[in-house]
C-alpha atoms as a PDB file:
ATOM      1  CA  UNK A   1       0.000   0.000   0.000  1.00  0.00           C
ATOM      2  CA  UNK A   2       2.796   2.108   1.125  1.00  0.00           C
ATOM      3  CA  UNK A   3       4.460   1.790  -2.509  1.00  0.00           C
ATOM      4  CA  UNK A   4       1.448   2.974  -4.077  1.00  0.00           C
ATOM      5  CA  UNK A   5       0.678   6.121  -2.467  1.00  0.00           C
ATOM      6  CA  UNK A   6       4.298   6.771  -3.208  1.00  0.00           C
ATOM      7  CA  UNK A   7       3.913   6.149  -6.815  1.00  0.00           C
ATOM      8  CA  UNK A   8       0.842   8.469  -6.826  1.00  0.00           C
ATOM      9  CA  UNK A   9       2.728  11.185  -5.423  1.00  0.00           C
ATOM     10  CA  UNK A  10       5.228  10.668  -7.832  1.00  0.00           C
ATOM     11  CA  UNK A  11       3.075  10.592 -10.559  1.00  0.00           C
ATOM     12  CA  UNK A  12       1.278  13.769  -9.271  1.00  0.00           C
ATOM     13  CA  UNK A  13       4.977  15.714  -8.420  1.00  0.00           C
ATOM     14  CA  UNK A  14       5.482  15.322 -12.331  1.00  0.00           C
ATOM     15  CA  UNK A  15       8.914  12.908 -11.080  1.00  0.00           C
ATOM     16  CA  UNK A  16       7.139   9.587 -13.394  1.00  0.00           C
ATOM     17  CA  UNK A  17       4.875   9.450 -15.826  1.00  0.00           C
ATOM     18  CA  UNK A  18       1.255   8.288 -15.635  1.00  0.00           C
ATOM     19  CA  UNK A  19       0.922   5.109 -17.698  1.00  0.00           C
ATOM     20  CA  UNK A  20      -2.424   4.132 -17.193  1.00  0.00           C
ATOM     21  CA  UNK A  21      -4.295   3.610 -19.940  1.00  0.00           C
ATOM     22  CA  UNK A  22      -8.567   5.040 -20.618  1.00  0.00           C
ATOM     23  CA  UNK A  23      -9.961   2.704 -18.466  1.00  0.00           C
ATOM     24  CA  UNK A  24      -7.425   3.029 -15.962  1.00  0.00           C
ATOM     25  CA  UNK A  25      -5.319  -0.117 -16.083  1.00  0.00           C
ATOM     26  CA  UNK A  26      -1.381  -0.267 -15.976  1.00  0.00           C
ATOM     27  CA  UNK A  27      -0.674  -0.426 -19.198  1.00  0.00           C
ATOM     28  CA  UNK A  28       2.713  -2.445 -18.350  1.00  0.00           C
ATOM     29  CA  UNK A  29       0.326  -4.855 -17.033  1.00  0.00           C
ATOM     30  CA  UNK A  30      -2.177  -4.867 -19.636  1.00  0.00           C
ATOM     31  CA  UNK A  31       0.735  -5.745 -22.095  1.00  0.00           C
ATOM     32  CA  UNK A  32       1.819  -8.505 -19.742  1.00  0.00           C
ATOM     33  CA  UNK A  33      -1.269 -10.261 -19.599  1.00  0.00           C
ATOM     34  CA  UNK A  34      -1.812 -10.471 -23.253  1.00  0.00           C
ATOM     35  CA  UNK A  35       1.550 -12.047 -23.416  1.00  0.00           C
ATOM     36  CA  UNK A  36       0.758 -14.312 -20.302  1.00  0.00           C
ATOM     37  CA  UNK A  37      -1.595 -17.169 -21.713  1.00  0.00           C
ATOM     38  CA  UNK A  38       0.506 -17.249 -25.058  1.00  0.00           C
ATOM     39  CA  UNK A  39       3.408 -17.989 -23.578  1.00  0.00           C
ATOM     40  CA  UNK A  40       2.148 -20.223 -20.662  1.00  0.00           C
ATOM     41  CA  UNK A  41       0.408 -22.332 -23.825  1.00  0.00           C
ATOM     42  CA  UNK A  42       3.546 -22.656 -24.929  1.00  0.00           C
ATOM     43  CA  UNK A  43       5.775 -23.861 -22.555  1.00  0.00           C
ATOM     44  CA  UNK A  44       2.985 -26.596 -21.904  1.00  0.00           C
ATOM     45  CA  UNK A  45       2.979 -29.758 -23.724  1.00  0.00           C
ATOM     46  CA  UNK A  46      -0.296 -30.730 -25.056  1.00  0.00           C
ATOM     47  CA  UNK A  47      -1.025 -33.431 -22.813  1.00  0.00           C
ATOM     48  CA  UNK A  48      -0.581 -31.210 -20.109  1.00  0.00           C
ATOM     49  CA  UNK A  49      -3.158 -28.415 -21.920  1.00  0.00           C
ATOM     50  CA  UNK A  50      -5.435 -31.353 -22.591  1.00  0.00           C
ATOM     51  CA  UNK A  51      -5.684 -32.343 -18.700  1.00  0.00           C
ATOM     52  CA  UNK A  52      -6.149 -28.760 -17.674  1.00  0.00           C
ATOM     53  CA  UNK A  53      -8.720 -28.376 -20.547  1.00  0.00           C
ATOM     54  CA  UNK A  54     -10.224 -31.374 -19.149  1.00  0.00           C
ATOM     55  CA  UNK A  55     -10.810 -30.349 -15.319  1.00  0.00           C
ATOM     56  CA  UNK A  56     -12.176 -27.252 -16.745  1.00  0.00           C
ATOM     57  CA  UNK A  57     -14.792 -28.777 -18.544  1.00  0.00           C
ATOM     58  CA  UNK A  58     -15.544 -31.112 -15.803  1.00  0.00           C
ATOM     59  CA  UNK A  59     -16.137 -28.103 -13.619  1.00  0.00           C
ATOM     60  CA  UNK A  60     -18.127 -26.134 -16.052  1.00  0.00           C
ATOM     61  CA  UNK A  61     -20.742 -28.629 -16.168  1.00  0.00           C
ATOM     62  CA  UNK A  62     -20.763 -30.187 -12.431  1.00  0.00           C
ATOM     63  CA  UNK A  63     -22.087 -27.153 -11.085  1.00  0.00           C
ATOM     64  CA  UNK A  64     -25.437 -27.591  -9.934  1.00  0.00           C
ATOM     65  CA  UNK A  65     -28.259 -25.104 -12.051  1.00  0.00           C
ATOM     66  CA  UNK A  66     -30.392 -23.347 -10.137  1.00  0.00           C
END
């Protein structure tokens, strides 16, 4: 918490710049995450992406409809 208030009053000294983009995300961040799952696919074999695939499904469609 303590890190952010000091990058707000960084930010608002004019010391950093503001890189947040219109709806207010990091946009270091943003560019991460679309990166993330790419590269996570990737280093996975498909066996592996098959299982996880799998447990999702099984999930999905165990949960009880109300």
């Amino acid at each position: 918490m303590i890190g952010a208030a000091v990058v707000i009053g960084k930010i608002a000294a004019g010391e950093i710049e503001d890189i947040t983009t219109e709806d207010g995300k990091n946009a270091a961040a943003v560019a991460l995450g679309r990166m993330g799952g790419k590269a996570r696919a990737d280093n996975m074999s498909a066996k592996r992406r098959k299982e996880i695939a799998s447990k999702a499904a099984k999930s999905r469609w165990s949960k009880s409809r109300v």
